[in-house]
Protein backbone atom coordinates (compact mmCIF):
# COMPACT_ATOMS: atom_id res chain seq x y z
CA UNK A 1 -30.92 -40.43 -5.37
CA UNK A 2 -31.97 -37.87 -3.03
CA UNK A 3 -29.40 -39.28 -0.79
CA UNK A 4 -26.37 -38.92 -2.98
CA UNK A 5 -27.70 -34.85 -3.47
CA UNK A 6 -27.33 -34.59 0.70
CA UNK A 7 -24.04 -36.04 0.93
CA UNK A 8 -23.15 -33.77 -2.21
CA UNK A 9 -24.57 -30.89 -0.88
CA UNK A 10 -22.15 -31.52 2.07
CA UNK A 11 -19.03 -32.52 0.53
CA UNK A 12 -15.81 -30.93 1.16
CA UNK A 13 -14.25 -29.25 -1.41
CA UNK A 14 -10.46 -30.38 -1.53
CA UNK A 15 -7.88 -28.02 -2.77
CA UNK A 16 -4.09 -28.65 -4.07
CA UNK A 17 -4.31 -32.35 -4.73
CA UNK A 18 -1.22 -32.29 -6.41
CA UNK A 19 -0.79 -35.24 -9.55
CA UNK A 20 1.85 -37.77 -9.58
CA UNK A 21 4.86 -37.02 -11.79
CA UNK A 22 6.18 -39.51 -14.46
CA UNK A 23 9.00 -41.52 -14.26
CA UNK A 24 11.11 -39.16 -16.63
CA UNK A 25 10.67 -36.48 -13.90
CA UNK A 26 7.80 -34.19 -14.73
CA UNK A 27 5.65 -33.23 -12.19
CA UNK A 28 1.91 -33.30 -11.81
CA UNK A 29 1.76 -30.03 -10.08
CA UNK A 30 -2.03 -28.95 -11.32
CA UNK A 31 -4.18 -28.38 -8.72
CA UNK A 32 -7.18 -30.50 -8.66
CA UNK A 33 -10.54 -29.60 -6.69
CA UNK A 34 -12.19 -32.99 -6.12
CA UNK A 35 -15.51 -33.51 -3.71
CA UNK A 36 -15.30 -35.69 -0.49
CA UNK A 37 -18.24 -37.72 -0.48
CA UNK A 38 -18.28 -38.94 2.96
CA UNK A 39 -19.71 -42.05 4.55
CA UNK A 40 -21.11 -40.54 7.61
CA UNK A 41 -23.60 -38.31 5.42
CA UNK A 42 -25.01 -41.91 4.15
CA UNK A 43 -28.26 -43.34 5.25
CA UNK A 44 -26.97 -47.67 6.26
CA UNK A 45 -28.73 -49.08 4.13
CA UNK A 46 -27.32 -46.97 1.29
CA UNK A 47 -23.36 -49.01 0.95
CA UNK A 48 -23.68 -52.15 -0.42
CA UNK A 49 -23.81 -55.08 2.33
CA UNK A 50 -20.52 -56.86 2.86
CA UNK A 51 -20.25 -60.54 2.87
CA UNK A 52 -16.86 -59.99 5.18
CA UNK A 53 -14.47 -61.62 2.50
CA UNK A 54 -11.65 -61.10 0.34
CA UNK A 55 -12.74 -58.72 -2.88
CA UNK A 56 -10.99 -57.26 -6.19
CA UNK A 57 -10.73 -53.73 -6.99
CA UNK A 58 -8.98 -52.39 -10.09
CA UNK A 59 -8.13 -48.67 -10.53
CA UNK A 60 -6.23 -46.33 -13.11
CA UNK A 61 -5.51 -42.95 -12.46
CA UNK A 62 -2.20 -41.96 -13.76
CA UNK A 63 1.07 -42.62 -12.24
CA UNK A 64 0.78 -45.94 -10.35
CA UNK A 65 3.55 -45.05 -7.77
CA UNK A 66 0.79 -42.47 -6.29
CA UNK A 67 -2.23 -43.95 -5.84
CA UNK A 68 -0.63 -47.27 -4.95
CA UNK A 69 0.93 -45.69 -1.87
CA UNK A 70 -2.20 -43.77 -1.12
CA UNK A 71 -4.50 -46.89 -1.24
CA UNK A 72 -1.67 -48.95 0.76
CA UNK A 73 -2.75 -46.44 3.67
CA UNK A 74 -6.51 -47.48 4.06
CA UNK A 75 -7.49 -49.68 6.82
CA UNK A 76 -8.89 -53.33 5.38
CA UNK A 77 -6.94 -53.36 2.26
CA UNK A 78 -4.84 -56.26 1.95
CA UNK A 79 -2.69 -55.74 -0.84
CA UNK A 80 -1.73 -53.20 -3.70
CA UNK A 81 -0.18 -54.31 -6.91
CA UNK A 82 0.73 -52.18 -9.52
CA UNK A 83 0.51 -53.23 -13.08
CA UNK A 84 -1.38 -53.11 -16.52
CA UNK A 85 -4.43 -53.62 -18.13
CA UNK A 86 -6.91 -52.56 -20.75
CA UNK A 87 -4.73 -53.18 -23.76
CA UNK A 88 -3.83 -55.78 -26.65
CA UNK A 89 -0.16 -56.53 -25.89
CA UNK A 90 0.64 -59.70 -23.89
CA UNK A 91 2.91 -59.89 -20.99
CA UNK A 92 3.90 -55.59 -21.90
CA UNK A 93 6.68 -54.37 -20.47
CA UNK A 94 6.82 -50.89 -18.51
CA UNK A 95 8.65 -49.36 -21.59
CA UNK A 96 6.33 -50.85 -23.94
CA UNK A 97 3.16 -48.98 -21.97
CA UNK A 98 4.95 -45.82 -21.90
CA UNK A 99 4.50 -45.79 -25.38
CA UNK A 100 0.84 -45.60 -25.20
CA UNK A 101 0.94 -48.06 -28.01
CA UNK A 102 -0.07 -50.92 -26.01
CA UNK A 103 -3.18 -49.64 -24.71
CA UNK A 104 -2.81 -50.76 -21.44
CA UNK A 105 -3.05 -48.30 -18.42
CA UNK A 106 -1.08 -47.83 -15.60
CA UNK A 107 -3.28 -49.31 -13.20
CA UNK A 108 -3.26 -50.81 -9.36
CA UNK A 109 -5.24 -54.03 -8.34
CA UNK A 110 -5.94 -53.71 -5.03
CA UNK A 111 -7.08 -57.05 -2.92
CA UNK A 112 -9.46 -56.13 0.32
CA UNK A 113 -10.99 -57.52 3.28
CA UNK A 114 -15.18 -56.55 2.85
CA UNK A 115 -15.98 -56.54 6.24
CA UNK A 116 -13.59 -53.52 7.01
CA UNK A 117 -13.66 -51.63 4.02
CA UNK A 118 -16.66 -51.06 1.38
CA UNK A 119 -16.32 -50.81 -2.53
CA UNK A 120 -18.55 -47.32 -2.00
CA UNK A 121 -15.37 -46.32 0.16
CA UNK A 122 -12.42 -47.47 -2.27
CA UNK A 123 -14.67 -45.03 -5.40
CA UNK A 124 -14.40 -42.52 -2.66
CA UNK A 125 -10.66 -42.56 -2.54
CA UNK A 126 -10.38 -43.16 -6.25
CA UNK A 127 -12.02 -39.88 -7.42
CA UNK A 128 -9.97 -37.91 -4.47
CA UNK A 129 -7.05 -39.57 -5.57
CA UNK A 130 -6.93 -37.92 -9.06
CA UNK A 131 -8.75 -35.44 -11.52
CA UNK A 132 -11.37 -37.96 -13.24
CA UNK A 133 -11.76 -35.20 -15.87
CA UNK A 134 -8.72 -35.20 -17.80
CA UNK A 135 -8.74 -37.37 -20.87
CA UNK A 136 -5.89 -39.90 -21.15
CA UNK A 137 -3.30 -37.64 -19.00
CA UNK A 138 -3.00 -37.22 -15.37
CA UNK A 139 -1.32 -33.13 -14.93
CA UNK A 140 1.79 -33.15 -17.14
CA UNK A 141 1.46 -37.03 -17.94
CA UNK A 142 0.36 -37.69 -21.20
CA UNK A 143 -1.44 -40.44 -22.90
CA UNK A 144 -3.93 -43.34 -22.97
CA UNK A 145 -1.48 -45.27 -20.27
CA UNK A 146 -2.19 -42.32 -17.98
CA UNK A 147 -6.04 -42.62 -18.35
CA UNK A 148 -8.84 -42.67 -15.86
CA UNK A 149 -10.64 -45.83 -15.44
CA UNK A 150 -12.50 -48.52 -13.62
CA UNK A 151 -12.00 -52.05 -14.34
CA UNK A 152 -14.98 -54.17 -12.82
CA UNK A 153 -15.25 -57.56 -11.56
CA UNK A 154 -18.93 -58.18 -11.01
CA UNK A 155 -22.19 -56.72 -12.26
CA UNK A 156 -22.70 -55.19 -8.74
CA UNK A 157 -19.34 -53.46 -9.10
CA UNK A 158 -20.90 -51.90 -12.44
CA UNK A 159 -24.10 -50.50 -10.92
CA UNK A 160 -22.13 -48.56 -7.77
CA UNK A 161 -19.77 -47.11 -10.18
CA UNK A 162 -22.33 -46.05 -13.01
CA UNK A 163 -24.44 -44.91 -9.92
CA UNK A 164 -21.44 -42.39 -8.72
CA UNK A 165 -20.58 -40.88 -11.66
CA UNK A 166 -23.90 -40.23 -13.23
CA UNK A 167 -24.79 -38.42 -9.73
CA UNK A 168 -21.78 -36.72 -9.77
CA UNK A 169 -22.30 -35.61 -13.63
CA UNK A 170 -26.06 -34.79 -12.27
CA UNK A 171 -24.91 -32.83 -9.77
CA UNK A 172 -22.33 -31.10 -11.25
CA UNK A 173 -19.68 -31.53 -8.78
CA UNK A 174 -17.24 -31.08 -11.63
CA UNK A 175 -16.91 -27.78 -13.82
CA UNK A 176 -15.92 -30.80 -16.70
CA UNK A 177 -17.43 -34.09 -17.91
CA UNK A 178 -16.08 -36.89 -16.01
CA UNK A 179 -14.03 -39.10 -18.60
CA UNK A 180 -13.65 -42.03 -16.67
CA UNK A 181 -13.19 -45.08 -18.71
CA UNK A 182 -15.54 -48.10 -17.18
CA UNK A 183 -14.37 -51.95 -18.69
CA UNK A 184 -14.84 -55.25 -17.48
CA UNK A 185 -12.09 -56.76 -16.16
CA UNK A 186 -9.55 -59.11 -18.31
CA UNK A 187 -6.53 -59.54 -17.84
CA UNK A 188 -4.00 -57.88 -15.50
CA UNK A 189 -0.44 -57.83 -15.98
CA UNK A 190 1.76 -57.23 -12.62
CA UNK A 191 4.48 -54.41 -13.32
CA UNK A 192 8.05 -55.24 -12.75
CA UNK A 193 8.85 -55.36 -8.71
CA UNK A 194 10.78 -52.51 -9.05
CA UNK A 195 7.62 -50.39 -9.12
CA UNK A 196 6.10 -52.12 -6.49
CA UNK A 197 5.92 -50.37 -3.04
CA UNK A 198 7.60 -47.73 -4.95
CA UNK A 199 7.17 -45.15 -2.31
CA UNK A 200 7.71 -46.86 0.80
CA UNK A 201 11.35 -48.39 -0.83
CA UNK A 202 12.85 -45.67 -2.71
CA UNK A 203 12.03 -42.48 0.20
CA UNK A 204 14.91 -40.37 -0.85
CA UNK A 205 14.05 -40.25 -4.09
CA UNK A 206 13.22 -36.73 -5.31
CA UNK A 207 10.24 -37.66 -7.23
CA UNK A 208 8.89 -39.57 -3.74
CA UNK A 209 9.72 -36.92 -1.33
CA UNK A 210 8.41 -33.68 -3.99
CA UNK A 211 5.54 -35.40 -5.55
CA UNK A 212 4.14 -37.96 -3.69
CA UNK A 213 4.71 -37.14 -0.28
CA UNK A 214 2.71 -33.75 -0.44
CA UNK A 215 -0.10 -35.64 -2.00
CA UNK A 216 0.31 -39.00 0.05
CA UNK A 217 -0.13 -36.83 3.21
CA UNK A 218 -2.96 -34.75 2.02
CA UNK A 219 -4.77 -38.25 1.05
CA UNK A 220 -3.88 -39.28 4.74
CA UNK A 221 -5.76 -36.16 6.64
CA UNK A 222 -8.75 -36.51 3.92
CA UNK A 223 -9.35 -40.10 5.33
CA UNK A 224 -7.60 -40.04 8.78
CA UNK A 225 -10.74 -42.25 10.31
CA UNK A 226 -9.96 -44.80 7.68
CA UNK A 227 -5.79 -45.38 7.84
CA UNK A 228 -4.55 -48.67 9.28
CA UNK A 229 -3.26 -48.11 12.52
């Protein structure tokens, strides 16, 4: 524990982390004040060893366009698919989860390589990704499909995270109650491929170039020792 109050202690208090907008156009544009909690600050044996093969991560945190680009970025990740999860509706279409009567999220499974990239460094960008204390909205985005949450695939997955935020809570690195949800992982639905790569396809897009640009590049200096080359 004592370890997670240093690194706390020294995190690096990140300012205008502007939220994704939705896809009718309204713009995330509340600033967000989010804690790095930095690697470096860690004793080694603190991360969890790495067996140096493929892994599952599953992440909601609002608009899927945004955080799928930002994760897209990190060195060792494989692959990024956006999609939906969390809810009773089979095979749900995007309009059915804007709804929010689904009770899926928006959500990202991201594939990664072990050996290059930790599951204590993808809950690192997750919580500097997005504001993990807004209940089921993300900024201007509202409802359960914009919720915060943490779908795990293994017990050890279930420890790191519970072990994060309840130091975080502890420590009071945020001025609210950290709402993210936590849920084993079922079943995840793939969006339609027009969301996928959203960014990197569809740059002259207003929405890309207003809203997830700034944030995309403010993501990118945050973890600069940790971007594929």
């Amino acid at each position: 524990m004592k370890y997670l109050q240093k690194m706390i202690l020294g995190c690096v208090i990140i300012g205008l982390m502007t939220a994704c907008a939705s896809s009718n156009g309204s713009n995330r544009d509340e600033k967000i004040n989010n804690e790095l909690m930095t690697e470096a600050m860690l004793p080694k044996d603190f991360l969890a060893e790495s067996d140096g093969g493929i892994d599952t991560a599953t992440f909601a945190a609002g608009c899927f366009w945004c955080i799928e680009a930002q994760f897209l970025e990190l060195a060792g990740v494989e692959e990024v698919t956006p999609g939906y999860i969390g809810g009773h509706t089979k095979n749900p279409t995007y309009k059915q989860v804007l709804t929010g009567k689904t009770g899926h999220a928006e959500s990202i499974n991201v594939i990664y390589h072990s050996d290059s990239i930790s599951f204590d460094e993808l809950l690192e960008a997750f919580f500097i990704a997005h504001d993990p204390t807004q209940l089921n909205r993300q900024g201007n985005d509202v409802g359960t499909q914009y919720r915060s949450a943490i779908f795990y695939h293994n017990l050890h997955q279930k420890e790191r995270i519970e072990y994060y935020m309840n130091e975080l809570t502890e420590q009071q690195v945020y001025s609210k109650p950290i709402v993210t949800e936590v849920s084993p992982f079922t079943v995840f639905y793939e969006a339609e491929d027009y969301h996928k790569n959203y960014y990197a396809l569809n740059p002259s897009n207003p929405y890309c170039q207003r809203v997830i640009q700034p944030k995309l590049e403010k993501f990118k200096k945050i973890f600069a020792d940790k971007l594929k080359k």
